[in-house]
Protein backbone atom coordinates (compact mmCIF):
# COMPACT_ATOMS: atom_id res chain seq x y z
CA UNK A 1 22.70 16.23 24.92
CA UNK A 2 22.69 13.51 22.13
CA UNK A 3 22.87 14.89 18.76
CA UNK A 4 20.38 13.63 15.75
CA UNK A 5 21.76 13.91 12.29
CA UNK A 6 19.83 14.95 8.97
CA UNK A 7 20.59 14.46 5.65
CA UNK A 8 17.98 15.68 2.93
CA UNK A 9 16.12 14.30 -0.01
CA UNK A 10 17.92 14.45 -3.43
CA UNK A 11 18.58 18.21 -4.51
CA UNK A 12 16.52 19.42 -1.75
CA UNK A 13 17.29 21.73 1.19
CA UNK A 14 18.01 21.20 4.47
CA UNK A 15 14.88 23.17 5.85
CA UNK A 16 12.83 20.39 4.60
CA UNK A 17 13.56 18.85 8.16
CA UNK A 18 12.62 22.55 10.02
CA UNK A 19 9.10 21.02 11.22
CA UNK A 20 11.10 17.67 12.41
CA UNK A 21 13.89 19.66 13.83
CA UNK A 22 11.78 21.60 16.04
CA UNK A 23 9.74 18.82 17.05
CA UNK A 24 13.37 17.60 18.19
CA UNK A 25 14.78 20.03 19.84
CA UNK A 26 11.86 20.57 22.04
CA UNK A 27 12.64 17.01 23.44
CA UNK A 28 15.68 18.28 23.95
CA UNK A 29 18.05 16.53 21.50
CA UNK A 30 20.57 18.98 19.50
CA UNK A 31 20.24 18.70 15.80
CA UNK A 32 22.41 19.53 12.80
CA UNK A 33 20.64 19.23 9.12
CA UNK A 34 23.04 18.88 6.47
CA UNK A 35 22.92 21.62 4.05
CA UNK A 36 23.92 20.12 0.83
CA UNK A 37 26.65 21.48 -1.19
CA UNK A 38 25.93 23.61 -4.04
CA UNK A 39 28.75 21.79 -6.30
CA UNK A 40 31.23 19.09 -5.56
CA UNK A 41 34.45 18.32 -7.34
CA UNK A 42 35.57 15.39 -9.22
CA UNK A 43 33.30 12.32 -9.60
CA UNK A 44 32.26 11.29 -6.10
CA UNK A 45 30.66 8.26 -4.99
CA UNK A 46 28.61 7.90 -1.88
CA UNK A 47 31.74 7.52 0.13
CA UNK A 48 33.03 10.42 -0.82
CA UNK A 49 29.49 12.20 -0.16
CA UNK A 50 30.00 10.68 3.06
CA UNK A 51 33.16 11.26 4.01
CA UNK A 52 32.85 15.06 3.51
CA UNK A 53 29.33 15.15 5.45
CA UNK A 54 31.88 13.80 8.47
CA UNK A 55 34.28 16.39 8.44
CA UNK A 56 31.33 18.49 8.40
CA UNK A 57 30.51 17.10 11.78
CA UNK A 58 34.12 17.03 12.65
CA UNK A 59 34.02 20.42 12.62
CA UNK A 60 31.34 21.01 14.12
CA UNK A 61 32.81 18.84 17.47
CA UNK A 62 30.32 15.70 16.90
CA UNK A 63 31.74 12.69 17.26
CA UNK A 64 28.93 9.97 17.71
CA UNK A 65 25.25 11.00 16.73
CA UNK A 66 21.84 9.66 15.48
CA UNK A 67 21.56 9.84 12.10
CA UNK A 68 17.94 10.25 9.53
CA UNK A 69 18.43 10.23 5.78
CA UNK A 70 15.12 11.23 3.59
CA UNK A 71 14.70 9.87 0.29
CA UNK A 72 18.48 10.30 -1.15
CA UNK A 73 19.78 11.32 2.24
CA UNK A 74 18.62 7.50 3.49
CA UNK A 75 20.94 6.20 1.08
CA UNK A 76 24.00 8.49 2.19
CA UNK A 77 22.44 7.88 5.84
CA UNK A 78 23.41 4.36 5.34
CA UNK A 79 26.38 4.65 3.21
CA UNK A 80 27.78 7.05 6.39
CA UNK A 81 26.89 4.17 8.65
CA UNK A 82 29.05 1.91 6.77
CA UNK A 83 31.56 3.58 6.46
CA UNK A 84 31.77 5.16 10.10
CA UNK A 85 29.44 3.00 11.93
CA UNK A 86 31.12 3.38 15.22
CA UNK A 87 30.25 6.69 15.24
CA UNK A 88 26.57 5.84 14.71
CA UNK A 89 23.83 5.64 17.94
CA UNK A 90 21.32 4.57 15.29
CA UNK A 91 19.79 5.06 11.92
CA UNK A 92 16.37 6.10 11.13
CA UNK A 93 15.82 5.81 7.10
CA UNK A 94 12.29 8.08 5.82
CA UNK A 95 11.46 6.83 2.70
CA UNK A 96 13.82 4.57 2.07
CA UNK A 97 14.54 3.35 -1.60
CA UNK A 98 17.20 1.79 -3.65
CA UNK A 99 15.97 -1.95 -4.18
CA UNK A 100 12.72 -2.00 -6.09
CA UNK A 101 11.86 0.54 -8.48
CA UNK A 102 9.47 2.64 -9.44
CA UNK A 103 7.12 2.35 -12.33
CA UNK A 104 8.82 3.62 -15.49
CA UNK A 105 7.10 7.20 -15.30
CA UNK A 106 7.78 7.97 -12.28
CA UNK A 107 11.79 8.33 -13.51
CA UNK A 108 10.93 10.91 -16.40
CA UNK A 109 8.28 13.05 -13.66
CA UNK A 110 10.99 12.65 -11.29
CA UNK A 111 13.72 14.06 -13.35
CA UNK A 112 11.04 16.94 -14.68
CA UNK A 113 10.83 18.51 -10.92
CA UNK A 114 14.23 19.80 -11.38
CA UNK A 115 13.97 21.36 -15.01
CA UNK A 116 13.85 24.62 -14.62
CA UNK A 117 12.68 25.65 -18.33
CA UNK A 118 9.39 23.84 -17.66
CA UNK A 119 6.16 25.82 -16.26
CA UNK A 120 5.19 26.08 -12.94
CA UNK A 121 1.96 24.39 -13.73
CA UNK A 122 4.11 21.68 -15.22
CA UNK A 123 6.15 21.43 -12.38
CA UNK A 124 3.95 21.23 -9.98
CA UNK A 125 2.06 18.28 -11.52
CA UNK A 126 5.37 16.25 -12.04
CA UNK A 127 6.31 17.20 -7.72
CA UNK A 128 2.61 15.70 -6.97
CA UNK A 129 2.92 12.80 -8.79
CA UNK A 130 6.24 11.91 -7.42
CA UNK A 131 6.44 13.12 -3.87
CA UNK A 132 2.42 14.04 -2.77
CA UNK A 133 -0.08 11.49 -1.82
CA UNK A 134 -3.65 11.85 -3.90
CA UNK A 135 -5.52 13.91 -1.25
CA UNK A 136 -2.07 15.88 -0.16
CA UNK A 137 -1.49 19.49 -1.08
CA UNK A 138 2.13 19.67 -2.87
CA UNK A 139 2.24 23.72 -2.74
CA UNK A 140 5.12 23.56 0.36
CA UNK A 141 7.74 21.91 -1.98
CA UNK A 142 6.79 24.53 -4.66
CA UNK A 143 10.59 25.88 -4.20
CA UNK A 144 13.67 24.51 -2.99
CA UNK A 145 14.83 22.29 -5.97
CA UNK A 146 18.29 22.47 -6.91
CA UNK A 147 18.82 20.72 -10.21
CA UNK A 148 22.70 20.89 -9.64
CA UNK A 149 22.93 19.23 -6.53
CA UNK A 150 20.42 16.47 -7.88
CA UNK A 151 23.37 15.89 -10.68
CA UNK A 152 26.13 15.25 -8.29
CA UNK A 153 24.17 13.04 -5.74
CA UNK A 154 22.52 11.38 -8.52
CA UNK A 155 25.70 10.71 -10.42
CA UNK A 156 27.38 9.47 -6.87
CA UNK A 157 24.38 6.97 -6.57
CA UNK A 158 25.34 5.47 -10.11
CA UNK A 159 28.97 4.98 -8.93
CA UNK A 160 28.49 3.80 -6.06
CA UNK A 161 27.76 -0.46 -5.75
CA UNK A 162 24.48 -0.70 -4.12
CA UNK A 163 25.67 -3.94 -2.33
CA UNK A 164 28.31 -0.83 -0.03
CA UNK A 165 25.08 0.88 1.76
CA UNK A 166 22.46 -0.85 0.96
CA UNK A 167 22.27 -3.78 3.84
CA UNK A 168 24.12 -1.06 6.68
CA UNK A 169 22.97 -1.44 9.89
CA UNK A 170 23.24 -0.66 13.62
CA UNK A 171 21.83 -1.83 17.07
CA UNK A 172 18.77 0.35 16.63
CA UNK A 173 17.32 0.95 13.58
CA UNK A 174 13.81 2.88 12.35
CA UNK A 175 12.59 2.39 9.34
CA UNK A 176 9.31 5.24 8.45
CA UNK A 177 7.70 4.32 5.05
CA UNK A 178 4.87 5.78 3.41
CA UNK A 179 2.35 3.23 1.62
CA UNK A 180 1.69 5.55 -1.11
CA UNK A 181 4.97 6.10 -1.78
CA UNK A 182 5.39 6.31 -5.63
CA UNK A 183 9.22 7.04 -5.80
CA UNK A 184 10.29 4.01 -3.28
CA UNK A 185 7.49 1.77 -2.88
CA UNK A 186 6.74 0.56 0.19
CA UNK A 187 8.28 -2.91 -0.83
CA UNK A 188 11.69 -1.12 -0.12
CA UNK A 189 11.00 -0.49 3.62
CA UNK A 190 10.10 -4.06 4.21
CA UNK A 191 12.60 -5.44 1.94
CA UNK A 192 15.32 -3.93 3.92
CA UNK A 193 14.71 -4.78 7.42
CA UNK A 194 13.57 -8.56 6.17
CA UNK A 195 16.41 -9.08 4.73
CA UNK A 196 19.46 -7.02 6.21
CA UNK A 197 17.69 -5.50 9.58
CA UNK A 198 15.04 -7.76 11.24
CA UNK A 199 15.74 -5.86 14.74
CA UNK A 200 14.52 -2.77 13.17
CA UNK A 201 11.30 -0.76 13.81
CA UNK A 202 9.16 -0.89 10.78
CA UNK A 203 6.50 1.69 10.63
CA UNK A 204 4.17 2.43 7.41
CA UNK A 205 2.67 5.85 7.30
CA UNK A 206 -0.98 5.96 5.56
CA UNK A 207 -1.38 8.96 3.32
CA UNK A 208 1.73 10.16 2.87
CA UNK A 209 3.91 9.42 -0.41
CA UNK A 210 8.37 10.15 -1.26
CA UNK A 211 8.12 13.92 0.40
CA UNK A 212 6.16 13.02 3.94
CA UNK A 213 7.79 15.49 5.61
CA UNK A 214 5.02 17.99 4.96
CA UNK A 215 2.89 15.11 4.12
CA UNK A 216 2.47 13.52 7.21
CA UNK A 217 4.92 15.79 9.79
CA UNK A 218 2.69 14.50 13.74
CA UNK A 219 3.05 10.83 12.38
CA UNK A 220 6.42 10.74 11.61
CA UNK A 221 7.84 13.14 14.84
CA UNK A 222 5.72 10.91 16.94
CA UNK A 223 7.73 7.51 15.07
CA UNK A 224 11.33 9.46 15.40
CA UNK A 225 10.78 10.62 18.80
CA UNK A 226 9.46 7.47 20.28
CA UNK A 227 12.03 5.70 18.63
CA UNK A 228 14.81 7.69 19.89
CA UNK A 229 13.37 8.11 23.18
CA UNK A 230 12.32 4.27 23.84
């Protein structure tokens, strides 16, 4: 049984992926999502993000797996395939950012869905505009924002050269973007397989923005599975 790999969005749970998982598992792949932790010492980079997520899987007895990053997780997705890319069957990246940025407001909305102090009306306007396409409902990422684990990730990102994950690559690659993405525009997705993965699978997801996972969860099972499966 080949084992598929998860890594979350940024300060975000690993039961963002239950929907994904159990589309999954019913094709009979085994599948660990990484469960962020709540603090981590020191000032790590991505490497050191992703050196810890492997003895995670150490210890669980994987050794080579399929591996899907969301969001933040596609950038420690690819930073883990760099750094242990023999241990990698392939790499599917969902919403994959990093190169061109957002407009200007997105950053202060973005940083707003992990305040705390703010009200839940406020909130939940700054999670649509970032992570919900116009016509989505945002109401399932109501919870699981965790404004300490954003700090560490986020601060790993900053030390971290973008020129270590950015271009990482394997035989097989997926790469699942949404065209309404306002967090990592769609630009990304084709940036990134143009330039450092032409073999890849490109697909673009209509109406679905950054979260997709509740967004657009048949389109982008249906991309993952037949990807893994073809």
């Amino acid at each position: 049984m080949e084992t598929v790999v998860l890594v979350p969005s940024l300060g975000r749970p690993a039961t963002d992926f239950d929907a994904l998982c159990h589309s999954l598992q019913e094709e009979g792949f085994r599948t660990v999502a990484l469960e962020p932790r709540e603090t981590f010492p020191g000032k790590p980079t991505l490497h050191d993000l992703a050196a810890d997520s492997i003895s995670q899987l150490d210890a669980l007895g994987v050794e080579k797996f399929h591996i899907i990053g969301h969001a933040f997780g596609n950038r420690l997705s690819r930073c883990i395939t760099a750094d242990f890319n023999d241990r990698i069957l392939s790499l599917t990246l969902l919403a994959a950012g990093g190169l061109v940025e957002p407009e200007e407001h997105i950053w202060a909305a973005l940083s707003a869905c992990y305040d705390e102090s703010i009200s839940d009306e406020e909130h939940m306007k700054n999670v649509k505009m970032c992570f919900f396409a116009t016509d989505n409902d945002p109401t399932p990422w109501r919870g699981g924002w965790f404004p300490e684990v954003m700090k560490y990730q986020r601060a790993a990102v900053l030390r971290t050269p973008r020129e270590d994950w950015w271009g990482a690559s394997v035989e097989r690659v997926l790469v699942v973007q949404a065209l309404q993405d306002a967090v990592a525009p769609v630009e990304n997705g084709r940036r990134y397989v143009a330039e450092s993965a032409p073999h890849a699978r490109l697909v673009e997801i209509d109406g679905s923005s950054h979260a997709m996972l509740p967004e657009q969860p048949v389109a982008i099972a249906t991309a993952v599975i037949d990807f893994l499966k073809g």
